[in-house]
Protein backbone atom coordinates (compact mmCIF):
# COMPACT_ATOMS: atom_id res chain seq x y z
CA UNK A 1 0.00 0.00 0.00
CA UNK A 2 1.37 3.06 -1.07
CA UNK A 3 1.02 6.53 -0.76
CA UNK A 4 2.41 9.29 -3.14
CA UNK A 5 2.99 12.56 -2.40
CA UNK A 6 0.00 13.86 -2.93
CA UNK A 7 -2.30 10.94 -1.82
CA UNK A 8 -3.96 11.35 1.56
CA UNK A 9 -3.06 9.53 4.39
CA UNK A 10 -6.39 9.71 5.57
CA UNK A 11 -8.11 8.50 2.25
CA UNK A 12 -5.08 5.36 3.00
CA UNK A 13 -5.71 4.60 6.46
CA UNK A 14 -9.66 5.32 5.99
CA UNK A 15 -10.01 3.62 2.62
CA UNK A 16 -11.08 -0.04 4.03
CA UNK A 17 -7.82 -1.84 3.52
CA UNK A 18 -6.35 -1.87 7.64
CA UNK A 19 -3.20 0.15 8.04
CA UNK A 20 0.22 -1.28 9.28
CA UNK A 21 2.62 0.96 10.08
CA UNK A 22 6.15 0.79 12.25
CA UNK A 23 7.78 3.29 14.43
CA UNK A 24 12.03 3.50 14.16
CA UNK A 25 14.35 5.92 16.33
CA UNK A 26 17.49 7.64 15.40
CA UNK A 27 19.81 5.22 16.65
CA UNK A 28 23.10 6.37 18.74
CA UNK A 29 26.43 3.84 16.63
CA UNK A 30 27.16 2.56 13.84
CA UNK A 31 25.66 -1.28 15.27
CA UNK A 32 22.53 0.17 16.33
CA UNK A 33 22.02 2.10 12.59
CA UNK A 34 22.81 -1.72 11.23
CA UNK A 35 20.41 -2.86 13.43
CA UNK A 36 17.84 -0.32 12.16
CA UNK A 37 18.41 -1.00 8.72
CA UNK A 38 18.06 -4.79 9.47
CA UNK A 39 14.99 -3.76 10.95
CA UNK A 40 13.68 -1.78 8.33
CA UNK A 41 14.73 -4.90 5.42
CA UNK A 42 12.73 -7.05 7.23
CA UNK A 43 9.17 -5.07 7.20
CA UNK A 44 9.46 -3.29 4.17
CA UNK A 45 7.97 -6.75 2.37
CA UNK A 46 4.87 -5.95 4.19
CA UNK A 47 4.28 -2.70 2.58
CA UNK A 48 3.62 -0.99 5.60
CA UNK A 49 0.86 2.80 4.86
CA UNK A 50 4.11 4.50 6.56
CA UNK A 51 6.87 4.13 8.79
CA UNK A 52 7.92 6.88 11.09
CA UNK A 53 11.48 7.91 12.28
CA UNK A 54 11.16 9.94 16.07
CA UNK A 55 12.68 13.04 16.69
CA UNK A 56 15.23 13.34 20.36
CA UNK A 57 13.79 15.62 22.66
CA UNK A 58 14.89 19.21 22.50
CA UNK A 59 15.68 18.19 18.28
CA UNK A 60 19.33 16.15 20.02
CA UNK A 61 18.86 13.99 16.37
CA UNK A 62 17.14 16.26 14.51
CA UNK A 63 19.98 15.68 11.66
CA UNK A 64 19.91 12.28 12.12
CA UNK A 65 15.97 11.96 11.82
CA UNK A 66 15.87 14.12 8.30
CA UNK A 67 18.91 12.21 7.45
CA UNK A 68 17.44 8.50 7.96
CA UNK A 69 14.30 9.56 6.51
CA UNK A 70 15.24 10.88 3.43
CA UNK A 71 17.60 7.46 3.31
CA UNK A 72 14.18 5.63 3.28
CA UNK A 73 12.41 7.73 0.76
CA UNK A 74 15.51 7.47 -1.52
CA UNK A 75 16.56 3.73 -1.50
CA UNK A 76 13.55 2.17 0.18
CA UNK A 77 9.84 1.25 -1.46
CA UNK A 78 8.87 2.83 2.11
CA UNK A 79 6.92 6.11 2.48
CA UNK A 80 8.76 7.88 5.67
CA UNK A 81 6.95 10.14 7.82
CA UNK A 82 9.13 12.19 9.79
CA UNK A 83 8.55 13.89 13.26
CA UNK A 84 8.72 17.04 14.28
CA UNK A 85 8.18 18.57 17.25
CA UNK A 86 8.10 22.51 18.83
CA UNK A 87 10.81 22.07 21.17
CA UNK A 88 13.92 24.05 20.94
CA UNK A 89 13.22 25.15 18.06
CA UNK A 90 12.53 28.74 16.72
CA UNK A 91 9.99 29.36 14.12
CA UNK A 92 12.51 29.71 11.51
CA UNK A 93 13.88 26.95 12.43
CA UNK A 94 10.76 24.66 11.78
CA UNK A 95 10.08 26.12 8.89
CA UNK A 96 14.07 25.49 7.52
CA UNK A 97 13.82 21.79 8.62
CA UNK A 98 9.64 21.32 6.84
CA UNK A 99 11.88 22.45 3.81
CA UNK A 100 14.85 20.04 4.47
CA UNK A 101 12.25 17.48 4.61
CA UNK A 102 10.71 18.36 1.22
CA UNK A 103 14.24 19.15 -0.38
CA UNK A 104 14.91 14.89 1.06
CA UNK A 105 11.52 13.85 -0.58
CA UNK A 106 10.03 13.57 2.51
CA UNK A 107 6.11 14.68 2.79
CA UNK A 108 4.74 13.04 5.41
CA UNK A 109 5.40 14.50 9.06
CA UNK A 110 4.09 14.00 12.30
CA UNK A 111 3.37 17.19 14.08
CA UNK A 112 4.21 17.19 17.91
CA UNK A 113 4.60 19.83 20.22
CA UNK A 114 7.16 17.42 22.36
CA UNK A 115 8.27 16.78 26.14
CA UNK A 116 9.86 19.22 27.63
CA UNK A 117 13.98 18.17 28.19
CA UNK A 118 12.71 16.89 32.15
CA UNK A 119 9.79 14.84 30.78
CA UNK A 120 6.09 15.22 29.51
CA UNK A 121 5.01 15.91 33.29
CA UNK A 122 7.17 18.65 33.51
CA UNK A 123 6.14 22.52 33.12
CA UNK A 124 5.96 23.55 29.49
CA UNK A 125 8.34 26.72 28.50
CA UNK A 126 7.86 27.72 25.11
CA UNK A 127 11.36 28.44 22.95
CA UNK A 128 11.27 32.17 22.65
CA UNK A 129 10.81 32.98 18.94
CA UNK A 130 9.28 29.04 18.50
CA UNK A 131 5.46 27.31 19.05
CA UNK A 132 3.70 26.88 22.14
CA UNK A 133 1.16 23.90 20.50
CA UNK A 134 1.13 21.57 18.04
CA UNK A 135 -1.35 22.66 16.64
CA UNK A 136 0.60 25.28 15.67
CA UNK A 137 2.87 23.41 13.87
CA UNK A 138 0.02 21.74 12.22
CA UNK A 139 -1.11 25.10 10.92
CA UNK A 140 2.76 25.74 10.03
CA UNK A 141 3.32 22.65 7.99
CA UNK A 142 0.23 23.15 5.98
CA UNK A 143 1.51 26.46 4.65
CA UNK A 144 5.39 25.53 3.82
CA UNK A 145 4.51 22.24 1.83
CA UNK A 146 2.64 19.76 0.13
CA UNK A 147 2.93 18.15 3.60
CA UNK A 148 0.59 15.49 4.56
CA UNK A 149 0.46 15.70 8.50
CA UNK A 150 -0.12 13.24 11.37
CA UNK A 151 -0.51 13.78 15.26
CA UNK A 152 -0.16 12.29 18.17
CA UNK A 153 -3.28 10.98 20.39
CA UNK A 154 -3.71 9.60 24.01
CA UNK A 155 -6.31 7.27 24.80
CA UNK A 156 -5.58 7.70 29.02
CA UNK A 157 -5.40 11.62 28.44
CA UNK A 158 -2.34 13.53 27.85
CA UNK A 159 -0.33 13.97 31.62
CA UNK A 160 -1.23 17.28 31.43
CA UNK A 161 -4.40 17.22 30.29
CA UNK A 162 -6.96 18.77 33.18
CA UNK A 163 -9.23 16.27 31.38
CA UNK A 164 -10.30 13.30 29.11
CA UNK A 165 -12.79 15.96 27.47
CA UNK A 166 -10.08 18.27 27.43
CA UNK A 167 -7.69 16.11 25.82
CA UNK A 168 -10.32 15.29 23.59
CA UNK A 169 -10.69 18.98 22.61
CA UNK A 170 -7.50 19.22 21.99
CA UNK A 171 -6.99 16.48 19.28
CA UNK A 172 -10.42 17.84 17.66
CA UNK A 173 -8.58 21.37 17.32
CA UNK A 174 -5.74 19.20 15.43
CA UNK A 175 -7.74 17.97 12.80
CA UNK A 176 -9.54 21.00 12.55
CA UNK A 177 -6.21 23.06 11.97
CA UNK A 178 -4.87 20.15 8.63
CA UNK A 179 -4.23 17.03 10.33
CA UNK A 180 -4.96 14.16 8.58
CA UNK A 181 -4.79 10.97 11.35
CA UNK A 182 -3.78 10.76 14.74
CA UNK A 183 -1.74 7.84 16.32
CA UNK A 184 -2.04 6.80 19.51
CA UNK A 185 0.47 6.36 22.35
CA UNK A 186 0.92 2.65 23.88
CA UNK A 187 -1.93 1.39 25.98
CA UNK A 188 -3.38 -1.89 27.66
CA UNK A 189 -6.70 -1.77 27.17
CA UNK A 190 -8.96 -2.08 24.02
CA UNK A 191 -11.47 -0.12 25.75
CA UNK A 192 -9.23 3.28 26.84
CA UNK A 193 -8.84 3.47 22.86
CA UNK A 194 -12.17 3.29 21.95
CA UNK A 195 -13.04 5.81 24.51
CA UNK A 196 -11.02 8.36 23.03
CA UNK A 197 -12.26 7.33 19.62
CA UNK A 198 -15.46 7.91 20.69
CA UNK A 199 -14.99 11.25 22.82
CA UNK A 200 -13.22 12.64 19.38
CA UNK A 201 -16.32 11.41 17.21
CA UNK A 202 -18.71 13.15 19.46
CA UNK A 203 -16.92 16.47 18.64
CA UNK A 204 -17.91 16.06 14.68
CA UNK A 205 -14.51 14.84 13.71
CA UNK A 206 -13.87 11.66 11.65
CA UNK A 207 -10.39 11.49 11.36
CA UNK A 208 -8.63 7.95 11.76
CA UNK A 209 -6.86 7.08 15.21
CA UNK A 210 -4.31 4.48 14.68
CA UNK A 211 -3.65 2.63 18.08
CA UNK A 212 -0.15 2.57 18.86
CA UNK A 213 1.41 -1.05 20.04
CA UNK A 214 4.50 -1.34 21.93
CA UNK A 215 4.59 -5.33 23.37
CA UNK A 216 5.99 -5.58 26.76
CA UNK A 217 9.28 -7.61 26.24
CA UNK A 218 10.84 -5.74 30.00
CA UNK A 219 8.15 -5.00 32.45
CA UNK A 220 10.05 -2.53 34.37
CA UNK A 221 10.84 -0.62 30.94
CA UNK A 222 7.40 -0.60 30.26
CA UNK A 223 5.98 0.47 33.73
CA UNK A 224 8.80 2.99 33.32
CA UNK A 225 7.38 4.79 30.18
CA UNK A 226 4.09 3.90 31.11
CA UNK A 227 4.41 6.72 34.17
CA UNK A 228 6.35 8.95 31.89
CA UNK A 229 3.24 9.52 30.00
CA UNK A 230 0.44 8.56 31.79
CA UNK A 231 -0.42 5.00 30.03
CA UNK A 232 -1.54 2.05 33.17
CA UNK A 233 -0.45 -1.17 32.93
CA UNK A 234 -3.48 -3.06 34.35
CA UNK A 235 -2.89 -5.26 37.21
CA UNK A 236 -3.79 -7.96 35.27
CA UNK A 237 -1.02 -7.62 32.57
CA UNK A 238 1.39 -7.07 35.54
CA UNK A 239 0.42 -10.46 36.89
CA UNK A 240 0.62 -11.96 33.43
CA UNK A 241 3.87 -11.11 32.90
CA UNK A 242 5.01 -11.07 36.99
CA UNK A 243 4.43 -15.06 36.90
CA UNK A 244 7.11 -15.35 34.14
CA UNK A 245 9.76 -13.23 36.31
CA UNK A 246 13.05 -14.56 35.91
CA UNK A 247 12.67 -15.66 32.62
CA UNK A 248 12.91 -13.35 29.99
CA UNK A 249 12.03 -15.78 27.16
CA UNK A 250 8.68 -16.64 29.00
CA UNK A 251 8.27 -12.71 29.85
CA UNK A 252 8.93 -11.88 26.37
CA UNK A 253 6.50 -14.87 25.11
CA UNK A 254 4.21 -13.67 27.03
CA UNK A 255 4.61 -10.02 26.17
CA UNK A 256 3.87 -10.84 23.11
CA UNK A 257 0.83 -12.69 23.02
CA UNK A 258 -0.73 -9.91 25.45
CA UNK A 259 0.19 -7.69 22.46
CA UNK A 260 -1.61 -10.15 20.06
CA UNK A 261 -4.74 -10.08 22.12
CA UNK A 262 -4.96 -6.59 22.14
CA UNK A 263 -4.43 -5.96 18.45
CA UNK A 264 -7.05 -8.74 17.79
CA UNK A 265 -9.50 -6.99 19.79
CA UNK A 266 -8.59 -3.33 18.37
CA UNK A 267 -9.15 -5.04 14.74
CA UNK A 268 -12.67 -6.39 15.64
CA UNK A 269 -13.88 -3.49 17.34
CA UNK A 270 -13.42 -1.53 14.26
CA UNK A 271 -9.79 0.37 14.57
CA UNK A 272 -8.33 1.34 10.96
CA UNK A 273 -4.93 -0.87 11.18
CA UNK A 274 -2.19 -0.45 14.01
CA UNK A 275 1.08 1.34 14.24
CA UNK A 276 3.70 -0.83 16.29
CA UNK A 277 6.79 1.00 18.13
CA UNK A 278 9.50 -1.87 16.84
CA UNK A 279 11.97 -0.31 19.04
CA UNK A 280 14.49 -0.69 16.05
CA UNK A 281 13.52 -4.20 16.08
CA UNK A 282 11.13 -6.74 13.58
CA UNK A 283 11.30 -9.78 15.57
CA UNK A 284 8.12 -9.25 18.00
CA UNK A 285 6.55 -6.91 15.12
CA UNK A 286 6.73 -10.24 12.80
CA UNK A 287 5.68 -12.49 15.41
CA UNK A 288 2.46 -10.89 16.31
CA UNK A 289 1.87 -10.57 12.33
CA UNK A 290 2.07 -14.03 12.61
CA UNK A 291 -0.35 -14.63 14.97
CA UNK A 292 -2.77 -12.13 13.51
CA UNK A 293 -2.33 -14.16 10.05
CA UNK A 294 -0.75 -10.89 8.14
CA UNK A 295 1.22 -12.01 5.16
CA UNK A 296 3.77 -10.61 2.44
């Protein structure tokens, strides 16, 4: 499934076929871009709608984010969406990188406003000269480029959100200001996405929500992230994956199949594809393809 430059993602994602999609990271050496690549070899045969490169907090690999991604336009059958987010960055400066991106063939970018440098529970300070929302940037990558633009979506509420209506509100002003599809960050239960699906719906806007997948191979990595922003892991998944401790092939087994549940339940209750967070890795992505019967 492909998408050209001027194709909507939307009209992809919304247009019946389910969307698969992978999330990669700028990685730090030389083994860990090998890995990456590796990575990237192994799920380009299942022609994912997009795959997404992140983008360090405060921009620390903003060159190596428009750098990767413009690798994967050039020599891969992949269509790259880069992120982007407000922090640290000047206006100027967002608009010089939206046109580094198009210069790199690049047209697809996720629009984030970004954690502050001490987390996403930390006080937001603006960049003087830069954006204080993403919605902002929305606005601004509609106006530089033939840009097709994603967000980001939280089906527990953003940490700062005063709300789950807020939050809501806040991802309806998103589409309203050019984007496109929102994807979601990791969560545990079927039922905290379709909440948010349904808050967002209830606001007039139709715009798809990918759930975002991240299997628990490390529970203590997981419950980590999952209090950086705001995502549970339910006492049941703990105890799932507690009665493996102390074997990391059985925790990672079982992280997995957790992850297969999930997706299968997303899928039937009507969710437009998933997007996985590979972690610069294919082997649990392929495994719960697997499971879920997705072919080449």
């Amino acid at each position: 499934m492909e998408s050209g430059r001027g194709r909507s993602m939307a009209d992809l994602i919304g247009g019946g076929e389910r969307s698969f999609s992978f999330e990669f990271f700028p990685p730090k050496d030389a083994a860990g871009e090998e890995q990456l690549w590796r990575a990237i070899s192994d799920l380009e045969p299942y022609r994912p709608t997009f795959v997404s490169v992140t983008y360090g907090a405060g921009g620390s690999t903003r060159d190596s984010t428009v750098r990767i991604t413009g690798r994967i336009a050039r020599e891969t059958s992949l269509t790259p969406m880069a992120h982007l987010t407000c922090v640290g960055h000047t206006r100027a400066e967002l608009e010089t990188i939206l046109d580094r991106y198009a210069e790199a063939g690049v047209h697809h970018v996720m629009a984030l406003r970004g954690d502050p440098s001490d987390g996403p529970r930390a006080p937001w300070t603006p960049t003087t000269g830069g954006l204080t929302y993403a919605t902002e940037l929305v606005e601004l990558a509609r106006s530089r480029g033939d840009f097709r633009i994603g967000v980001a979506a939280f089906p527990e509420g953003h940490p700062t959100a005063a709300s789950l209506d807020a939050d809501a509100d806040v991802l309806a002003a998103k589409a309203r200001a050019g984007a496109e599809f929102a994807v979601t960050q990791m969560f545990f239960r079927a039922e905290d996405y379709f909440g948010l699906v349904e808050r967002v719906r209830a606001r007039g806007v139709d715009l798809p929500i990918l759930p975002g997948i991240m299997p628990i191979l490390n529970l203590s990595a997981i419950r980590r992230q999952g209090e950086l922003i705001g995502a549970d892991v339910p006492a049941s998944v703990v105890g799932r994956i507690a009665a493996h401790d102390g074997d990391p092939a059985a925790v990672r087994n079982e992280g997995v199949k957790i992850a297969v549940e999930l997706c299968e339940e997303l899928l039937a209750g009507g969710a437009p594809g998933l997007h996985f967070y590979t972690l610069n890795r294919s082997r649990a992505t392929l495994e719960i393809f697997e499971a879920l019967n997705v072919t080449v």
